[in-house]
PDB file of N, CA and C in Angstrom:
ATOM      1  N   UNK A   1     154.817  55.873 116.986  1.00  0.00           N
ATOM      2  CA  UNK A   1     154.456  57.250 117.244  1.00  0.00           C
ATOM      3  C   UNK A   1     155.189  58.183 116.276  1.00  0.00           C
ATOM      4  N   UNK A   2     156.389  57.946 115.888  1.00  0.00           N
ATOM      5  CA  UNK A   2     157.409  58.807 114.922  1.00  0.00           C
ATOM      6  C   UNK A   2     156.659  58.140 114.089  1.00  0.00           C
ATOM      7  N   UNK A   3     156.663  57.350 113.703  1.00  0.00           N
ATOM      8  CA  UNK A   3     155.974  56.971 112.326  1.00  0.00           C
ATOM      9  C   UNK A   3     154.536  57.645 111.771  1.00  0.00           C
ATOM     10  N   UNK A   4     153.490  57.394 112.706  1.00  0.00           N
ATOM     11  CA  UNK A   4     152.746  58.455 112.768  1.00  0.00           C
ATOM     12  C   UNK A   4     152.577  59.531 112.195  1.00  0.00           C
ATOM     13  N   UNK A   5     153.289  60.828 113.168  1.00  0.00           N
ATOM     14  CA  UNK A   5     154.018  62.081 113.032  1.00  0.00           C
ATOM     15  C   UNK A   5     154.725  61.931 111.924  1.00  0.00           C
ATOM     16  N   UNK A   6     155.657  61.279 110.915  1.00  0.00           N
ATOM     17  CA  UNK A   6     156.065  61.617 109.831  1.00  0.00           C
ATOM     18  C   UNK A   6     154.969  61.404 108.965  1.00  0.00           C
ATOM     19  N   UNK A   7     153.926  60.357 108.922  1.00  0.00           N
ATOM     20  CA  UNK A   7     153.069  60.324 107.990  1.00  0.00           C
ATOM     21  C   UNK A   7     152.175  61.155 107.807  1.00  0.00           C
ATOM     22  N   UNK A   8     151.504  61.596 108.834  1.00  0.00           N
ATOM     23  CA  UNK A   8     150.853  63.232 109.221  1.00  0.00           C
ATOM     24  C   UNK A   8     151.418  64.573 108.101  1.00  0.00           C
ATOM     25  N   UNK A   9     152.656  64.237 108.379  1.00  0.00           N
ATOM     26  CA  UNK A   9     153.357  65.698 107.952  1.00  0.00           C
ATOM     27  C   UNK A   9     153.492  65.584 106.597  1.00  0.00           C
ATOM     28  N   UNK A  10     153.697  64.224 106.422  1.00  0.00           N
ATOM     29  CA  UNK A  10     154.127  63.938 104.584  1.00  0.00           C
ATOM     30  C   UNK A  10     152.284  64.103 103.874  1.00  0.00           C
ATOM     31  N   UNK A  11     151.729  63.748 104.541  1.00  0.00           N
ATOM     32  CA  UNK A  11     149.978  63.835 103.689  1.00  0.00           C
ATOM     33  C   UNK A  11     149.688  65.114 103.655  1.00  0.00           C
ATOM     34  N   UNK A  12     149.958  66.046 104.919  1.00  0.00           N
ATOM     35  CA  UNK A  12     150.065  67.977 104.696  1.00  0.00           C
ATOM     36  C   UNK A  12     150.674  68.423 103.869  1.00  0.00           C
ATOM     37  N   UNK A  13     152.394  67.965 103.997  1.00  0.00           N
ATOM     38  CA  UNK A  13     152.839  68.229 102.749  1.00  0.00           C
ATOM     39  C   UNK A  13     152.204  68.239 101.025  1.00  0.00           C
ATOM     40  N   UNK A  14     151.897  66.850 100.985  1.00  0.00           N
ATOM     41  CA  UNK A  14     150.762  66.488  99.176  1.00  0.00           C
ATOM     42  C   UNK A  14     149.994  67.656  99.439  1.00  0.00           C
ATOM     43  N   UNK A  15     149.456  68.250 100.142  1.00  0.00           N
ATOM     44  CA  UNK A  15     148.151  69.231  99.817  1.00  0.00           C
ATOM     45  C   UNK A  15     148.570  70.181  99.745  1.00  0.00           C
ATOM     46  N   UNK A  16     149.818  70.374  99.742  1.00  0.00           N
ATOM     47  CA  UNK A  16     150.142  71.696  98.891  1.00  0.00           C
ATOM     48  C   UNK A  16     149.709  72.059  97.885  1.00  0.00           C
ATOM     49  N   UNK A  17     150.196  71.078  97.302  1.00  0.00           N
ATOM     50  CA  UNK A  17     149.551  70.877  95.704  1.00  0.00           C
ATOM     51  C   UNK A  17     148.146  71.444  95.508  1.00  0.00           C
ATOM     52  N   UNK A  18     147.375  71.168  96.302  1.00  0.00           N
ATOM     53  CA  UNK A  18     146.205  71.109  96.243  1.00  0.00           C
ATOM     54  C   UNK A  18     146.003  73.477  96.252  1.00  0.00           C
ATOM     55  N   UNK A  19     147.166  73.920  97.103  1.00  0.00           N
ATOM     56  CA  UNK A  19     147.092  75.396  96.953  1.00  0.00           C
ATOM     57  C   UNK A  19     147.757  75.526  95.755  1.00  0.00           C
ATOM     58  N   UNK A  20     148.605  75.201  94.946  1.00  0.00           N
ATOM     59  CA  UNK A  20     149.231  75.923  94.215  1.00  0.00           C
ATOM     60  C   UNK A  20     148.069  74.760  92.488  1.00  0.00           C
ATOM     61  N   UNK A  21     147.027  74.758  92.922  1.00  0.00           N
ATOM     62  CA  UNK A  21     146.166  73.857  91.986  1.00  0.00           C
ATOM     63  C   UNK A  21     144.956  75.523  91.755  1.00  0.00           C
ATOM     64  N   UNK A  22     145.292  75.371  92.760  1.00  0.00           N
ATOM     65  CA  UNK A  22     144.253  77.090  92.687  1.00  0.00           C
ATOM     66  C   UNK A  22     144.790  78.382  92.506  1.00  0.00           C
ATOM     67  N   UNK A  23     146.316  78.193  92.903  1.00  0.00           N
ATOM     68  CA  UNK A  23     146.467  79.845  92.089  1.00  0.00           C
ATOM     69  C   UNK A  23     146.845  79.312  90.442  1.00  0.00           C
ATOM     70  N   UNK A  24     146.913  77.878  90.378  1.00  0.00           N
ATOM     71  CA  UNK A  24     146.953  78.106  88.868  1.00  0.00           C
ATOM     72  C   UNK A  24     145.905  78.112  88.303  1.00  0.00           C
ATOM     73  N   UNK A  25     144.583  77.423  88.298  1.00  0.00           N
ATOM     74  CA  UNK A  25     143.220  77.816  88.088  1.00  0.00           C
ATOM     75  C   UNK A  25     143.199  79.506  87.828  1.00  0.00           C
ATOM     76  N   UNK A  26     143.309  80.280  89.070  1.00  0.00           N
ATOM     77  CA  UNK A  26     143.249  81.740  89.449  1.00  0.00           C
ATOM     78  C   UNK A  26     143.610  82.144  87.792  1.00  0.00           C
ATOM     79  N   UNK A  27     144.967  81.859  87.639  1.00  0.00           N
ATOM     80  CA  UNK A  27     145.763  82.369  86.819  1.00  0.00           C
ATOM     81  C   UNK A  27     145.410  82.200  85.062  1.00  0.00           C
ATOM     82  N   UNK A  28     144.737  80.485  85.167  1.00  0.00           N
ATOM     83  CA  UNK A  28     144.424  80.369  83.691  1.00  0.00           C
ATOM     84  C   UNK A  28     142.936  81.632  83.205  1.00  0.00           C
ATOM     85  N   UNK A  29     142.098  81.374  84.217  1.00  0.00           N
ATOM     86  CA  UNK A  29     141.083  82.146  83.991  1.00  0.00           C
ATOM     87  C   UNK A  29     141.394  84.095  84.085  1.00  0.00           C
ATOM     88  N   UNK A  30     141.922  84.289  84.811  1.00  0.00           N
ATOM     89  CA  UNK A  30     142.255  85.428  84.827  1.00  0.00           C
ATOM     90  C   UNK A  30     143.420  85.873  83.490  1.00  0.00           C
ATOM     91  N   UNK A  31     143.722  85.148  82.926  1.00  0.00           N
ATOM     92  CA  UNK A  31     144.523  84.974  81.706  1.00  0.00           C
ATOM     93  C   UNK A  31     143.784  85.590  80.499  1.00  0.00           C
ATOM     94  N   UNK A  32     142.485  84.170  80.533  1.00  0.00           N
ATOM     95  CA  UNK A  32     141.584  84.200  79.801  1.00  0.00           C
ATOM     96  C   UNK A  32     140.509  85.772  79.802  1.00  0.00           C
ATOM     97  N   UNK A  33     140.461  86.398  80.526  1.00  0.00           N
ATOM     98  CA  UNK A  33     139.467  87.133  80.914  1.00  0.00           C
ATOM     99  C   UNK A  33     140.281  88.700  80.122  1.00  0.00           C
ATOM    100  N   UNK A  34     141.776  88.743  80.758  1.00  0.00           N
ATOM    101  CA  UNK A  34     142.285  89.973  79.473  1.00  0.00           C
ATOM    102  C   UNK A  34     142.636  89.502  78.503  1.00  0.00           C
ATOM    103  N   UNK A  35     142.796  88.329  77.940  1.00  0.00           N
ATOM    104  CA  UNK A  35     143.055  87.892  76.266  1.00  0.00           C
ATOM    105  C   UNK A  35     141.260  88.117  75.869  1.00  0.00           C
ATOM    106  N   UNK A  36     140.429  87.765  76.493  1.00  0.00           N
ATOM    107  CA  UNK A  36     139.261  87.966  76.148  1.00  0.00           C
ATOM    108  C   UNK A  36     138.701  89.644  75.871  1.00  0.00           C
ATOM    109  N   UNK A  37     139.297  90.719  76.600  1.00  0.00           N
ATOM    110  CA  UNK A  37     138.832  92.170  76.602  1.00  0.00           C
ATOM    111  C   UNK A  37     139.957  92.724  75.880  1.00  0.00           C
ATOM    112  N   UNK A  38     141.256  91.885  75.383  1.00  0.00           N
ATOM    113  CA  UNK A  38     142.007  92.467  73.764  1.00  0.00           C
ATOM    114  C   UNK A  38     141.047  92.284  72.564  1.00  0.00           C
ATOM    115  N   UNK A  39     140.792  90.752  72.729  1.00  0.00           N
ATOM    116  CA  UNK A  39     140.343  90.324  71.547  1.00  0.00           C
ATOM    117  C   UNK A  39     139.030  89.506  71.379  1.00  0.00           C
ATOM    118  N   UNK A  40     137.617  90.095  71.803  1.00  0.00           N
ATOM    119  CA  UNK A  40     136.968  89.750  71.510  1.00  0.00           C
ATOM    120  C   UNK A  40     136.091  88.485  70.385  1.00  0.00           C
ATOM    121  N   UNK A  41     136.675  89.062  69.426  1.00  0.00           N
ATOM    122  CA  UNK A  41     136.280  87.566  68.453  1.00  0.00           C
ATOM    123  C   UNK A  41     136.945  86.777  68.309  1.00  0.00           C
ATOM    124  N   UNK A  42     137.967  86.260  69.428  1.00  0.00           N
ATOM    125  CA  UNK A  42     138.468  84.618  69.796  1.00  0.00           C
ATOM    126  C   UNK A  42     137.361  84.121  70.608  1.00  0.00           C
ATOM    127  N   UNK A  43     136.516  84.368  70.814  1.00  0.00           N
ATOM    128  CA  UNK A  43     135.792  84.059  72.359  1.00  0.00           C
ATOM    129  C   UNK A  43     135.833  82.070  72.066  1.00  0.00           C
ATOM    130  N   UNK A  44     135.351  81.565  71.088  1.00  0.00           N
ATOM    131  CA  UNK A  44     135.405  80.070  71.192  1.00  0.00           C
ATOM    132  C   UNK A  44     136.591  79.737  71.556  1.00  0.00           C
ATOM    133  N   UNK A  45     137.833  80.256  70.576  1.00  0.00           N
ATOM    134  CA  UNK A  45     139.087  79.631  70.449  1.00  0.00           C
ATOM    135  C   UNK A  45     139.732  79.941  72.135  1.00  0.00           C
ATOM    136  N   UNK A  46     139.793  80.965  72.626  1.00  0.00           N
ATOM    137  CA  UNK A  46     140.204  81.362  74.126  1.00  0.00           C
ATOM    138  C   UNK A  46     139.653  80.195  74.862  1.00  0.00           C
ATOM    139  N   UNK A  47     138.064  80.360  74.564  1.00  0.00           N
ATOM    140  CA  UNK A  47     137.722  79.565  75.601  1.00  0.00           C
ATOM    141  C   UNK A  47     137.732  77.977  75.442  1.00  0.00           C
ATOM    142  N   UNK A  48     138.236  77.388  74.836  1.00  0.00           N
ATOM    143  CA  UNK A  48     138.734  75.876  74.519  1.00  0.00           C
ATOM    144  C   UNK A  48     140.214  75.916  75.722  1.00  0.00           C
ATOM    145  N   UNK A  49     141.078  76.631  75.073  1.00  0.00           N
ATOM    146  CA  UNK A  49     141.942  77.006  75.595  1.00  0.00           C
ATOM    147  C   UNK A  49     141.882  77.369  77.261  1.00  0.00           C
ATOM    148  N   UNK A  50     141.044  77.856  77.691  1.00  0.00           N
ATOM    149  CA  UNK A  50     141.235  78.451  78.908  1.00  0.00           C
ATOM    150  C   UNK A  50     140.451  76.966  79.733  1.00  0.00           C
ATOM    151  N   UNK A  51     139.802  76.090  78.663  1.00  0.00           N
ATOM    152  CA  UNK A  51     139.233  74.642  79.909  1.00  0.00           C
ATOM    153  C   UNK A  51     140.367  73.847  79.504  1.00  0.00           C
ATOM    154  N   UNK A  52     140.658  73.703  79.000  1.00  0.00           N
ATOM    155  CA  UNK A  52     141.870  72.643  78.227  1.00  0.00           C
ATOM    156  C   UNK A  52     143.098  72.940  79.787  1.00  0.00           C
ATOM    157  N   UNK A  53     142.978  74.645  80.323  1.00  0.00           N
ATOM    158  CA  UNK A  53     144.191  74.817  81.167  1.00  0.00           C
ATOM    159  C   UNK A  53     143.753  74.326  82.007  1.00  0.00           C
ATOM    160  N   UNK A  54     142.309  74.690  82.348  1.00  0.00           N
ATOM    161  CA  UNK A  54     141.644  73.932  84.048  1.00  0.00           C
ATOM    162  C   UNK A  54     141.640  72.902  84.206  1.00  0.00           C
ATOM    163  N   UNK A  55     141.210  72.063  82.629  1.00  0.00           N
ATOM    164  CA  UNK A  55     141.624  70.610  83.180  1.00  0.00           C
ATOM    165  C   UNK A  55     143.062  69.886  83.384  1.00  0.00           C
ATOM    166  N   UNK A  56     143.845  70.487  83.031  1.00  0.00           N
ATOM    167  CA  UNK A  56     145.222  70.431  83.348  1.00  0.00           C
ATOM    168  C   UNK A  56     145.298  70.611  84.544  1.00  0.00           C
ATOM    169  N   UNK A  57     145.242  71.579  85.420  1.00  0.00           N
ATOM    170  CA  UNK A  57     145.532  72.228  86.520  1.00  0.00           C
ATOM    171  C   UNK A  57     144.799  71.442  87.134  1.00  0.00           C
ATOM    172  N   UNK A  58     143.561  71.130  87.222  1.00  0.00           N
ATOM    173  CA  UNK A  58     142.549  70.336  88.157  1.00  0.00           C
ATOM    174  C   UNK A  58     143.399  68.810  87.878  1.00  0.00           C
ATOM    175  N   UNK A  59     143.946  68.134  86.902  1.00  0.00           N
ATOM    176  CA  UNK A  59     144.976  66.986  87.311  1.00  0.00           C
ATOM    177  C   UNK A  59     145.563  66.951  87.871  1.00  0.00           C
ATOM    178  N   UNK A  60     146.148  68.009  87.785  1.00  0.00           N
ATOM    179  CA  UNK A  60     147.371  68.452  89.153  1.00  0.00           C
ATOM    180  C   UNK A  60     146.874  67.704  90.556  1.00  0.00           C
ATOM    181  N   UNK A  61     145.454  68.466  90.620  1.00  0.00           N
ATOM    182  CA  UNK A  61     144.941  68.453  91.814  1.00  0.00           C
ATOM    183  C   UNK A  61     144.890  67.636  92.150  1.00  0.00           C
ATOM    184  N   UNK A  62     144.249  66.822  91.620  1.00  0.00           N
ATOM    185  CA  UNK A  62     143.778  65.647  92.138  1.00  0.00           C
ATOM    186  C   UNK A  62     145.193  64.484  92.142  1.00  0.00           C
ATOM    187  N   UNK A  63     145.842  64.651  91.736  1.00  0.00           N
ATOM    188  CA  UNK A  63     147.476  63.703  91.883  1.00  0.00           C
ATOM    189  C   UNK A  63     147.576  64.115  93.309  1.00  0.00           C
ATOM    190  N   UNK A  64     147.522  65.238  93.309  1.00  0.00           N
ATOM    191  CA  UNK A  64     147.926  65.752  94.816  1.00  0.00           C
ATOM    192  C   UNK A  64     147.281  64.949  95.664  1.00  0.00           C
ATOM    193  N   UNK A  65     145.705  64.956  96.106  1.00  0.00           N
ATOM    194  CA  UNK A  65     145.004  64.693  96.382  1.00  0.00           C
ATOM    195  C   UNK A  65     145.557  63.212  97.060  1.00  0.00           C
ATOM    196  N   UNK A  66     145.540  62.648  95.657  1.00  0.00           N
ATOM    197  CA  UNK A  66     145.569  61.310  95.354  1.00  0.00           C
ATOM    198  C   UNK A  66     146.462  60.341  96.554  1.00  0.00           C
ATOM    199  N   UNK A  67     147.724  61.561  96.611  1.00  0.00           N
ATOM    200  CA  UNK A  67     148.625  61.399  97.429  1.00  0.00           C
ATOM    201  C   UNK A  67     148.580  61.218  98.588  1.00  0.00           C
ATOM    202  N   UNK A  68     148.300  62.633  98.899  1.00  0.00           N
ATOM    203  CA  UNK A  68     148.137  62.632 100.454  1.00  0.00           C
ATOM    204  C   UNK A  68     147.024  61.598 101.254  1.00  0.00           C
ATOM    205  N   UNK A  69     145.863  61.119 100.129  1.00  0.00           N
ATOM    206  CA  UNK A  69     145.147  59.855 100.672  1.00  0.00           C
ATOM    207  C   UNK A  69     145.726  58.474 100.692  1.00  0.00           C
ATOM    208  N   UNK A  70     146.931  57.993  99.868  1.00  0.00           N
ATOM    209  CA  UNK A  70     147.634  57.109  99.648  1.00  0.00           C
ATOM    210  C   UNK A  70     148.513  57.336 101.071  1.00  0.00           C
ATOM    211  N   UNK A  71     148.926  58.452 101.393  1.00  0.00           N
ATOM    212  CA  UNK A  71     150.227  58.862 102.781  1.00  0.00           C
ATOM    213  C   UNK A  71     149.374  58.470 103.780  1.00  0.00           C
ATOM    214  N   UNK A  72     148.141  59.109 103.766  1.00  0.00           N
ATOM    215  CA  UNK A  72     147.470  58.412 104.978  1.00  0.00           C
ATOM    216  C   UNK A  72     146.975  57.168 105.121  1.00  0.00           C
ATOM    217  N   UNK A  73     146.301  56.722 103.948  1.00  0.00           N
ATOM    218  CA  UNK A  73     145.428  55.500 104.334  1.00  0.00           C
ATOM    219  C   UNK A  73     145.637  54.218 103.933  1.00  0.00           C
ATOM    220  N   UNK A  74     146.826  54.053 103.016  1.00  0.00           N
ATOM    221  CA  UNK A  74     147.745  53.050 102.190  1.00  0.00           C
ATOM    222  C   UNK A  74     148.586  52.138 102.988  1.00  0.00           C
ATOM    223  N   UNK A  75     149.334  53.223 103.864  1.00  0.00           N
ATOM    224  CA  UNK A  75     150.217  53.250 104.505  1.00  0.00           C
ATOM    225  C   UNK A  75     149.678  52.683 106.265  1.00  0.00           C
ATOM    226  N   UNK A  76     148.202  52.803 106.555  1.00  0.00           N
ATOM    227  CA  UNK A  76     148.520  52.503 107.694  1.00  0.00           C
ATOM    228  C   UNK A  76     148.591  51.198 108.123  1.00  0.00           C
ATOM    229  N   UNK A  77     149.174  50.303 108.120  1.00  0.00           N
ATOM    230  CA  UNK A  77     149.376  49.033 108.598  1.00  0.00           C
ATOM    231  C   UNK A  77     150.974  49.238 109.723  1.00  0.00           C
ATOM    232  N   UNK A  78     151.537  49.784 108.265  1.00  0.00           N
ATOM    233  CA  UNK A  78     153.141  50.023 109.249  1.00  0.00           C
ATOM    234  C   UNK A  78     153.470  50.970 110.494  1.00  0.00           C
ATOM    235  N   UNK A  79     152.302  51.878 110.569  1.00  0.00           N
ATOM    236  CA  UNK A  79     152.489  52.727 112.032  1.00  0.00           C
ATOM    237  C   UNK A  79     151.748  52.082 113.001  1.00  0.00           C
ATOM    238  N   UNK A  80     150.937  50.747 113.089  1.00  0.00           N
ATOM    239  CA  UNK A  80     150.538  50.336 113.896  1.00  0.00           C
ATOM    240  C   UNK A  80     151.364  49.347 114.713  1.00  0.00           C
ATOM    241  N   UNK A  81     150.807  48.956 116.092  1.00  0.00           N
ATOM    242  CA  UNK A  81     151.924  47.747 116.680  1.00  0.00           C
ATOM    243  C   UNK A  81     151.885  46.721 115.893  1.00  0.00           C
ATOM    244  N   UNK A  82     153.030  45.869 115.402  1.00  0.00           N
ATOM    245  CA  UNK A  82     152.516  44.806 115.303  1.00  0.00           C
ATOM    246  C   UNK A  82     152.865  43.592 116.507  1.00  0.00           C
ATOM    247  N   UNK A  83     151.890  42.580 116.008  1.00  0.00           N
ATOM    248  CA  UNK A  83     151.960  41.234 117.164  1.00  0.00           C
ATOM    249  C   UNK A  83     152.948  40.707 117.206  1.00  0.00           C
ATOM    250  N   UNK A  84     152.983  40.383 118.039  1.00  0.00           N
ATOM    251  CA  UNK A  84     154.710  39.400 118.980  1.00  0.00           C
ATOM    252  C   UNK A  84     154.962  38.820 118.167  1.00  0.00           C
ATOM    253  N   UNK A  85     155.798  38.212 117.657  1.00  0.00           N
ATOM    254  CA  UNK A  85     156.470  37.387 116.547  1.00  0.00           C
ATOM    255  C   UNK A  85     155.912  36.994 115.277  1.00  0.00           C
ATOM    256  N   UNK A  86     155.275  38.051 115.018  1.00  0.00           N
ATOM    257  CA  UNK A  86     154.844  38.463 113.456  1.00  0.00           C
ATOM    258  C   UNK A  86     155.823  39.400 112.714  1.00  0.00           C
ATOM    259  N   UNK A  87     156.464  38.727 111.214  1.00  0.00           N
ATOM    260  CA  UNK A  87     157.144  39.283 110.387  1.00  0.00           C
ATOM    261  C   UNK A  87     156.041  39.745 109.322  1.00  0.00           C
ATOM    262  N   UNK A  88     156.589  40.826 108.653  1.00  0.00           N
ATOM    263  CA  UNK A  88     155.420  41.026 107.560  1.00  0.00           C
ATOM    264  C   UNK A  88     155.769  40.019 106.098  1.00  0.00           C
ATOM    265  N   UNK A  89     154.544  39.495 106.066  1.00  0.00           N
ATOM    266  CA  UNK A  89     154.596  38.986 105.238  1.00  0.00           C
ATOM    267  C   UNK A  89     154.780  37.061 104.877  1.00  0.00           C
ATOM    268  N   UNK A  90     154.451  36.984 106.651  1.00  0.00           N
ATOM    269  CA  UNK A  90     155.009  35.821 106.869  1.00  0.00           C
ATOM    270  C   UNK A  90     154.324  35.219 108.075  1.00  0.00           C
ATOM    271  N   UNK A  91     153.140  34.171 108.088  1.00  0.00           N
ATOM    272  CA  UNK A  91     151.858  33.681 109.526  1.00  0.00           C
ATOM    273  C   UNK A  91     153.118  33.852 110.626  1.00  0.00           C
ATOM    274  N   UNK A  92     152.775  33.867 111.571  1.00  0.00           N
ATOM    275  CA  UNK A  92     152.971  33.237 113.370  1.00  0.00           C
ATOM    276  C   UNK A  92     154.334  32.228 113.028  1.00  0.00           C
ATOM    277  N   UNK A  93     153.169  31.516 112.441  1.00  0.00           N
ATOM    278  CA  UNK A  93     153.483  29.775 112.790  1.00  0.00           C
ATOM    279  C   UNK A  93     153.379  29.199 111.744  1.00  0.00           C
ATOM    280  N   UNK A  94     154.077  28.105 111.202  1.00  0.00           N
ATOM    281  CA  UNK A  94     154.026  27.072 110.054  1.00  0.00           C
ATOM    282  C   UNK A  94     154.323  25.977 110.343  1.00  0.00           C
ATOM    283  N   UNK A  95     153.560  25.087 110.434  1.00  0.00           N
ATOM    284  CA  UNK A  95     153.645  23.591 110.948  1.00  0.00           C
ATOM    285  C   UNK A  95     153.866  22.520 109.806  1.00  0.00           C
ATOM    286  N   UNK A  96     155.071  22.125 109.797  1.00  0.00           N
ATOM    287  CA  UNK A  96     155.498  21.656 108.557  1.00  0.00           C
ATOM    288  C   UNK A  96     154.427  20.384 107.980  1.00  0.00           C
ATOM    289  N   UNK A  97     153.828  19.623 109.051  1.00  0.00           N
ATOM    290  CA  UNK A  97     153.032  19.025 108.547  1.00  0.00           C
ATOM    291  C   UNK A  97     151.689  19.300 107.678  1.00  0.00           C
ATOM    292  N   UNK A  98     151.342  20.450 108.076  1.00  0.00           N
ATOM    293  CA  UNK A  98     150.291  20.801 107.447  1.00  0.00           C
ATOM    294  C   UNK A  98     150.806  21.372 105.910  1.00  0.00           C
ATOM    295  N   UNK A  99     151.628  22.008 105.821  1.00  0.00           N
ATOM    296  CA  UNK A  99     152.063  22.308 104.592  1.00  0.00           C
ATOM    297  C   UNK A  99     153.047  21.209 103.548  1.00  0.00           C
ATOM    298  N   UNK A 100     153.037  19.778 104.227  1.00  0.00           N
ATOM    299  CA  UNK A 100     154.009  18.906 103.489  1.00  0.00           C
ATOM    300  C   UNK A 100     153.820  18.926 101.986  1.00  0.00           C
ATOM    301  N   UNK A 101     152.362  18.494 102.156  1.00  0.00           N
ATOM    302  CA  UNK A 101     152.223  17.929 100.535  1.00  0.00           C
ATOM    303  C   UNK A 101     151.505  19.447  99.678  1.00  0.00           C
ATOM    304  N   UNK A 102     151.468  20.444  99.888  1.00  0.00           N
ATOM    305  CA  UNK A 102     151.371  21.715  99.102  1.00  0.00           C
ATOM    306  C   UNK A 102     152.026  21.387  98.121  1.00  0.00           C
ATOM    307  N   UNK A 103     151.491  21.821  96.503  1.00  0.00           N
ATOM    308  CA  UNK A 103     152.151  21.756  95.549  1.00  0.00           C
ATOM    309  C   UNK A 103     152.057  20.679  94.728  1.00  0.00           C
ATOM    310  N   UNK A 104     152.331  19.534  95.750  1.00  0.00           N
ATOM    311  CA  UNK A 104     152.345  17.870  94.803  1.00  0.00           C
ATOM    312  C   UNK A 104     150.918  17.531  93.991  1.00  0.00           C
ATOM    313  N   UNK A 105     151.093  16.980  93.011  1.00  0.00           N
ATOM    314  CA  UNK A 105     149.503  16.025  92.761  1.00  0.00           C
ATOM    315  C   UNK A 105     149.552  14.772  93.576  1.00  0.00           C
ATOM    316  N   UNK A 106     148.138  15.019  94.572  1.00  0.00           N
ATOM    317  CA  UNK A 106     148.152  13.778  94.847  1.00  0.00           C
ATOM    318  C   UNK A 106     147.198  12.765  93.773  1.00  0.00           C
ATOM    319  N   UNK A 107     147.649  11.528  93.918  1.00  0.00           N
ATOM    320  CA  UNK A 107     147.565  10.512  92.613  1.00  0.00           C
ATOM    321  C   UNK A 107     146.702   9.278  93.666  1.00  0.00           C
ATOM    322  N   UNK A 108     145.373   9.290  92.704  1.00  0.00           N
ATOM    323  CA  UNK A 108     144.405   8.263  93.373  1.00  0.00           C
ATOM    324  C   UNK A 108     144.552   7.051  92.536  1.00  0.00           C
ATOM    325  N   UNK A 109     144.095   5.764  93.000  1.00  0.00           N
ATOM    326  CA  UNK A 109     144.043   4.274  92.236  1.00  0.00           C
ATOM    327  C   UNK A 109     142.690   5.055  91.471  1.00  0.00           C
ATOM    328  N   UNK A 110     143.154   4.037  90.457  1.00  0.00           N
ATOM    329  CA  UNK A 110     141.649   3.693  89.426  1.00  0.00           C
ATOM    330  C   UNK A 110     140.760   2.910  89.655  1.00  0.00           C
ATOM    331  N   UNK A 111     139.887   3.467  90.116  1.00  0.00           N
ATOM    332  CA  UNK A 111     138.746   2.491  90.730  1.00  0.00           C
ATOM    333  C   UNK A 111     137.407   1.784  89.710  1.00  0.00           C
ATOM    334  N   UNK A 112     137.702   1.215  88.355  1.00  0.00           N
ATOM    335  CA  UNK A 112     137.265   1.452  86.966  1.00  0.00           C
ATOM    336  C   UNK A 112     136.142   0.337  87.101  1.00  0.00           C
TER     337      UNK A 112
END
């Protein structure tokens, strides 16, 4: 249940990102828009410049993004119960017989 609740809060947390992805957007274009009404005949060169920032900023985003889907959905194995004498990473049960000869070559007669 704490586990949960911290993972909740940590995937809200990543989407911050996701607000401060838009006031920087806000900011490149609104940048662009009075460098554009100084100086009119940059209009190509500005505007290379002003997608070059969005796609920057939109990386941002999506890292963010990226995150908070990794906090939630990566992760859920460990906030669930696990089964009675299950270690992670390791069956129930191992029955030494069944696993004896793992590994070896077994070696047949030549039947020629």
């Amino acid at each position: 249940m704490l586990l949960t609740a911290a993972k909740l809060i940590g995937a809200g947390l990543a989407t911050i990102g996701l607000a401060g992805a838009g006031v920087g957007i806000g900011t490149v274009f609104g940048a662009f828009q009075v460098a554009l009404s100084r100086n009119p005949s940059l209009l190509a060169t500005l505007f290379r410049y002003a997608i070059l920032g969005f796609a920057l900023t939109e990386a941002i985003a999506l890292l963010a993004l990226m995150m908070a889907f990794l906090i939630l959905f990566a992760f859920l194995c460990w906030s669930l119960p696990l089964p009675r004498g299950f270690r992670l990473g390791y069956p129930l049960k191992r029955s030494p017989q069944r696993f004896q000869n793992v590994g070896r070559v077994q070696h047949q007669p030549y039947r020629g």
